[in-house]
Protein backbone atom coordinates (compact mmCIF):
# COMPACT_ATOMS: atom_id res chain seq x y z
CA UNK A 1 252.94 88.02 296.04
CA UNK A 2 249.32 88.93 296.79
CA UNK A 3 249.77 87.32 300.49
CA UNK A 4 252.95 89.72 301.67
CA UNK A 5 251.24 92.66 299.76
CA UNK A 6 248.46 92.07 302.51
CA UNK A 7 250.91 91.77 305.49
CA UNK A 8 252.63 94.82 304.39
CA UNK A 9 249.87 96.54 304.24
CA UNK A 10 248.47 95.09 307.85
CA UNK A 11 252.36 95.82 308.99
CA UNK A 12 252.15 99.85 307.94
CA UNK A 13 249.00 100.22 309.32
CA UNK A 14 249.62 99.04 312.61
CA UNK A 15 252.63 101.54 313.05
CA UNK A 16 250.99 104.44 311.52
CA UNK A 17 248.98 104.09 314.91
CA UNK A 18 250.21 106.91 317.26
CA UNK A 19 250.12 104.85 320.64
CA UNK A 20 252.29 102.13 319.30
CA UNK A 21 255.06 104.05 318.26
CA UNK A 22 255.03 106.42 321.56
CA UNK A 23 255.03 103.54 323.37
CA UNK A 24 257.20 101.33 321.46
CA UNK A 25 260.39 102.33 323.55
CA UNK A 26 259.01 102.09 326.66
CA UNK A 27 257.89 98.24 326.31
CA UNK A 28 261.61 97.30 326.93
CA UNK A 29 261.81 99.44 330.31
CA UNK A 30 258.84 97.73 331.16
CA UNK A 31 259.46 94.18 330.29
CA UNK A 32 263.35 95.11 332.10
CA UNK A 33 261.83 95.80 335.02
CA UNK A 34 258.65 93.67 335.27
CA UNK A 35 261.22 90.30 333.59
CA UNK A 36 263.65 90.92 336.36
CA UNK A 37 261.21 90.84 339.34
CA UNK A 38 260.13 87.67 337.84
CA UNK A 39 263.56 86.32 338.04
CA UNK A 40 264.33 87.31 341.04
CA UNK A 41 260.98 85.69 342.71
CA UNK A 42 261.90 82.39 340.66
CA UNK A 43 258.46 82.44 338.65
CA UNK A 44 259.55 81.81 335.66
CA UNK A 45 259.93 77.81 334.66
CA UNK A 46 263.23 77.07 332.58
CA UNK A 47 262.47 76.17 329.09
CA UNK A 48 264.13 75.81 325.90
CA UNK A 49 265.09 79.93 326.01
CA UNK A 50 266.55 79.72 329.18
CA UNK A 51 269.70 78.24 327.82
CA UNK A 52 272.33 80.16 326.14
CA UNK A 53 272.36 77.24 323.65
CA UNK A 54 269.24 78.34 322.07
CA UNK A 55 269.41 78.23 318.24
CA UNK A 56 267.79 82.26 318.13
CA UNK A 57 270.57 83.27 320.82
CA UNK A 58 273.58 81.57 318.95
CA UNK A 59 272.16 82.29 315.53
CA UNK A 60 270.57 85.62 315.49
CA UNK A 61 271.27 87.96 318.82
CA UNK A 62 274.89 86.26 318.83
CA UNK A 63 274.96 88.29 315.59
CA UNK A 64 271.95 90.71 316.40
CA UNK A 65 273.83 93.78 314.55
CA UNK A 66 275.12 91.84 311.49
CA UNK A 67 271.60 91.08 310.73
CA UNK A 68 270.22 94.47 311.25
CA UNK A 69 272.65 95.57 308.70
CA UNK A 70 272.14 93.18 306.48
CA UNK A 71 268.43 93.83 306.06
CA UNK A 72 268.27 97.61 306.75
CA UNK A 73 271.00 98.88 304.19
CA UNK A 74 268.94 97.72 301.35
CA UNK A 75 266.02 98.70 302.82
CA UNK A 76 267.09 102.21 303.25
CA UNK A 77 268.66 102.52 299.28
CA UNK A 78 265.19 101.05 297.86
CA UNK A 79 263.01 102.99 299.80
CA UNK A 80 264.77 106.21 300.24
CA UNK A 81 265.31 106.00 296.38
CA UNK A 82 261.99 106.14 295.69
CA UNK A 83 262.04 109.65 297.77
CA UNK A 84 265.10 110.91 296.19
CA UNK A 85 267.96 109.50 293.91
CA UNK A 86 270.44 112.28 295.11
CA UNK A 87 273.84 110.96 296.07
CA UNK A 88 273.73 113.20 298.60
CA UNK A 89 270.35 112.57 299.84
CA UNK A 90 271.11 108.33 300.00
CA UNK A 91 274.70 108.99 301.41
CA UNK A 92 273.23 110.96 304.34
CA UNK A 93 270.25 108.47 305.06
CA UNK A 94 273.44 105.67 304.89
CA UNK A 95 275.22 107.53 306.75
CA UNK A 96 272.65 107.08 309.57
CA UNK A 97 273.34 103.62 309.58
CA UNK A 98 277.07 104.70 310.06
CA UNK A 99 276.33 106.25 313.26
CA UNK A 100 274.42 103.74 314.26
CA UNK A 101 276.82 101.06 314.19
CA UNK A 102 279.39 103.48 315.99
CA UNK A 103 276.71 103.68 319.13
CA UNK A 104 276.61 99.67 319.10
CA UNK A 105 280.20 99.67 318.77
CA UNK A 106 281.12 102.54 321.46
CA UNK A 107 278.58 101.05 324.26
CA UNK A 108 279.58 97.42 323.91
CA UNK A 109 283.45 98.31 323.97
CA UNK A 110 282.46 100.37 327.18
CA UNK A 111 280.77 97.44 328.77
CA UNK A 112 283.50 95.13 328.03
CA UNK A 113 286.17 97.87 329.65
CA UNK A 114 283.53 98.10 332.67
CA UNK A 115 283.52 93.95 333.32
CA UNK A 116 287.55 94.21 332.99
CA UNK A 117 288.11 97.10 335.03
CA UNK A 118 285.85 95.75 337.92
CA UNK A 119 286.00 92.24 337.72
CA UNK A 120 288.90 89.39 339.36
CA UNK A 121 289.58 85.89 337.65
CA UNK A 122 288.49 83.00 339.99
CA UNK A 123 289.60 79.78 340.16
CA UNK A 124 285.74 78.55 340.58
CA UNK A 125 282.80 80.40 340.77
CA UNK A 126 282.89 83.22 343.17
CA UNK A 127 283.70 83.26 346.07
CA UNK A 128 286.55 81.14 345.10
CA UNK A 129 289.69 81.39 345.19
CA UNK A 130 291.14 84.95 343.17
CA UNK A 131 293.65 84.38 340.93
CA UNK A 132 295.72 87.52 340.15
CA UNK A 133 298.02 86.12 336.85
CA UNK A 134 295.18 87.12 334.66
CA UNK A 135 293.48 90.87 334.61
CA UNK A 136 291.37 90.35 332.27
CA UNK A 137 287.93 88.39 331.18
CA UNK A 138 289.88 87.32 327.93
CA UNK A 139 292.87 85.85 329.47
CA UNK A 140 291.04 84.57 332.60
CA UNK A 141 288.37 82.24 329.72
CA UNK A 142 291.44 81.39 327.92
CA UNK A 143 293.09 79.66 330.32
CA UNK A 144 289.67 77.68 331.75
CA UNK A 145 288.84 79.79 334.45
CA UNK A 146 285.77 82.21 335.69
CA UNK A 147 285.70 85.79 335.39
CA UNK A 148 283.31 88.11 337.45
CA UNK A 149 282.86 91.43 337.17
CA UNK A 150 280.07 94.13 336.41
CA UNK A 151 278.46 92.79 333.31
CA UNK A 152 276.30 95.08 331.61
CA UNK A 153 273.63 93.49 329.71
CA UNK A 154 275.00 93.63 326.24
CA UNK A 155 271.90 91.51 325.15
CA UNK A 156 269.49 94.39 326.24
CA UNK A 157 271.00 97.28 325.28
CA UNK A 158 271.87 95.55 321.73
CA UNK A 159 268.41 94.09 321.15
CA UNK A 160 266.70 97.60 321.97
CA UNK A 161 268.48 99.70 320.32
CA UNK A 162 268.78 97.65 316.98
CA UNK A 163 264.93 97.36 317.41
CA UNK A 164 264.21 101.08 318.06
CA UNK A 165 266.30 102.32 314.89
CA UNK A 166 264.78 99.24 312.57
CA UNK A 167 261.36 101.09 313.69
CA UNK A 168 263.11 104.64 312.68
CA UNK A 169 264.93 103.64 309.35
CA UNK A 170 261.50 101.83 308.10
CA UNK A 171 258.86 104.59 309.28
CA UNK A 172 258.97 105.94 305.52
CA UNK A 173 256.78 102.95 304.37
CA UNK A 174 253.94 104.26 305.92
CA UNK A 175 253.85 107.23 302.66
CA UNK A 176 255.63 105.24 299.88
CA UNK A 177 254.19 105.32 297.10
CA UNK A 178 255.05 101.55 295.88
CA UNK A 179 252.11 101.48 292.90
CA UNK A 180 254.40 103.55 290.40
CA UNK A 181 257.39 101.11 291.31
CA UNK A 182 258.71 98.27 288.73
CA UNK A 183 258.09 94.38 290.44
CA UNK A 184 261.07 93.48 291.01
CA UNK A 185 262.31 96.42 293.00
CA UNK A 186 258.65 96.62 295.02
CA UNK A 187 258.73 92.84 295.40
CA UNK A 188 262.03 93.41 297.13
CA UNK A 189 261.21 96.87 299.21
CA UNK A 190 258.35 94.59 300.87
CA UNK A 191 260.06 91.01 301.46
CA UNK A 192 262.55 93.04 303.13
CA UNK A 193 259.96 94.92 305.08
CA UNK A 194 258.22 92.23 306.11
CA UNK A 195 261.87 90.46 307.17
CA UNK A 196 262.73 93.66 309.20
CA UNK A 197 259.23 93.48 311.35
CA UNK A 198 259.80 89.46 311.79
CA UNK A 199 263.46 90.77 313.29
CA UNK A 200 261.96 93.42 315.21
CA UNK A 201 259.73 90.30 316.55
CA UNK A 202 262.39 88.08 317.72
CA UNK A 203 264.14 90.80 319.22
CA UNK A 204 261.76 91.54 321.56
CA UNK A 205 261.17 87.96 322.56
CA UNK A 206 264.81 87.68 323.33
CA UNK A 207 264.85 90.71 325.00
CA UNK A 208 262.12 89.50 326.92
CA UNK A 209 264.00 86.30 327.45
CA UNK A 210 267.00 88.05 328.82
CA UNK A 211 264.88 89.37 331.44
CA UNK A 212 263.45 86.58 333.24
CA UNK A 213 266.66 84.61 332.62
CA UNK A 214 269.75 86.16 332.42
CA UNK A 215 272.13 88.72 334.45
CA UNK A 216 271.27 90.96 337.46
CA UNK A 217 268.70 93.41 337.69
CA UNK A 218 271.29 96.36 337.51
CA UNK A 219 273.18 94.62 334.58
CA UNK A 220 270.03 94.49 332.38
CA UNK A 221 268.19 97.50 333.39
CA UNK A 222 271.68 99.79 332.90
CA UNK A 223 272.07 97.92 329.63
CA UNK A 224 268.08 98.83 328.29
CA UNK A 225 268.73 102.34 329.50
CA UNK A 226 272.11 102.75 327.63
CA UNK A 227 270.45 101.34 324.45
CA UNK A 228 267.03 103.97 325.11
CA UNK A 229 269.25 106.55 325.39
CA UNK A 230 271.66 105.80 322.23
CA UNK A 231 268.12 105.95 319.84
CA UNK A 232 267.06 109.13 321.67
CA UNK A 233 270.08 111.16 321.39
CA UNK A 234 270.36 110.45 317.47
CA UNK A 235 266.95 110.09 316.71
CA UNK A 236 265.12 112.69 319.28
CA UNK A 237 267.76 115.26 319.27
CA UNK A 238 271.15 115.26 316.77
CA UNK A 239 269.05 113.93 314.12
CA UNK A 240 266.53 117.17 314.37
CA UNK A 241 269.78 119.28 313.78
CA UNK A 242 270.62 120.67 310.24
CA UNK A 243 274.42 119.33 310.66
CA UNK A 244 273.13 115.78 310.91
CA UNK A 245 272.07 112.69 308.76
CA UNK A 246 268.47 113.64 309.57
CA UNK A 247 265.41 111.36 310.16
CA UNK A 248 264.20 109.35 307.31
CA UNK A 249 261.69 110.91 304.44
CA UNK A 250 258.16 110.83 306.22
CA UNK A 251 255.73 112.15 303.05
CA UNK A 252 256.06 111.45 299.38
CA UNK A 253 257.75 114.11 297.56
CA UNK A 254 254.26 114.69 295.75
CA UNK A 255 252.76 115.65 298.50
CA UNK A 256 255.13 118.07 300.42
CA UNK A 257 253.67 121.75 299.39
């Protein structure tokens, strides 16, 4: 395990660099912005990603959150244990996750009441013919026919957001002391690292795929700002609060004098 010793290693030491992380969050305004001038000046040639059939779209953003979860959660037992085995200490780090999963779950309800609440079902694509049996996007698909409404980008504010707090919930591996950990548990703590970086990856290139492919400008730039502002309101301020899960462990206890 030599080989993903090296990469974690390579991993912690490029985020332990100040610029990236500053300026993690604002790649996704940028690429928002920049991807959607693209698409709207037709520069971008259709390839493999610009069909919804792609096997990272059906397979991984498709499920984007289940697979955040599924990594992270481990990750944040293992290598918050290592910092401190108190029930109470793990339960509030988990309980980060918690909140997390509310924000995905509160914004992408909202933008599925938005699309309803402002859209019409169509016999064809707009500007067909309305048809006014069917009030909402459910019904309207259901019986074979085309909804249109205000779709917020659910794709950018989902792959964002579960980027941003991956970065968050992982930053204690830059002080971890792994050397006085058992193999297995180590060998664990870094394939999972190492799998939460490689996630972190592909979300970005899909976000970056949304862009230049998919949905309006509005719809994509209101969904990146919606999942910007769900990481900065837990992780910038609440999260800095005493009546809060708090941010993850940053220094070994060893060290904090």
């Amino acid at each position: 395990m030599a080989a993903v010793d090296v990469i974690v290693d390579n991993l912690v030491s490029l985020w332990r660099i100040p610029a990236v992380r500053l300026n993690f969050p604002w790649i996704f305004l940028l690429v928002s912005v920049s991807g959607s001038v693209l698409k709207e000046l037709q520069l971008v040639p259709h390839t493999y990603f610009s069909s919804s059939r792609n096997a990272l779209n059906l397979y991984f953003v498709k499920v984007s959150w289940g697979w955040t979860l599924l990594l992270l959660t481990p990750f944040v037992l293992l290598s918050n244990a290592s910092f401190s085995r108190s029930v109470s200490f793990l339960g509030r780090r988990l309980l980060s996750l918690a909140v997390a999963t509310a924000v995905w779950y509160f914004f992408t309800e909202t933008f599925f009441y938005v699309e309803d609440a402002t859209g019409s079902c169509f016999e064809s694509d707009p500007p067909g013919a309305v048809n006014a049996d069917f009030t909402s996007k459910a019904s309207c698909r259901r019986a074979g026919l085309r909804w249109h409404g205000y779709d917020i980008s659910g794709h950018s504010f989902i792959l964002a957001y579960s980027a941003l707090v991956i970065v968050e919930e992982t930053a204690p591996m830059a002080s971890l002391k792994t050397a006085g950990m058992s193999a297995l548990p180590r060998t664990v703590l870094n394939l999972l690292y190492v799998a939460l970086n490689l996630i972190v990856i592909i979300w970005v290139w899909m976000f970056a795929c949304t862009s230049v492919y998919f949905h309006d400008p509005s719809h994509k730039l209101l969904g990146t700002v919606c999942g910007l502002s769900g990481w900065y309101l837990t992780y910038r301020v609440w999260y800095l609060k005493p009546l809060s899960p708090g941010l993850p462990p940053q220094r070994h206890p060893k060290e904090q004098k």
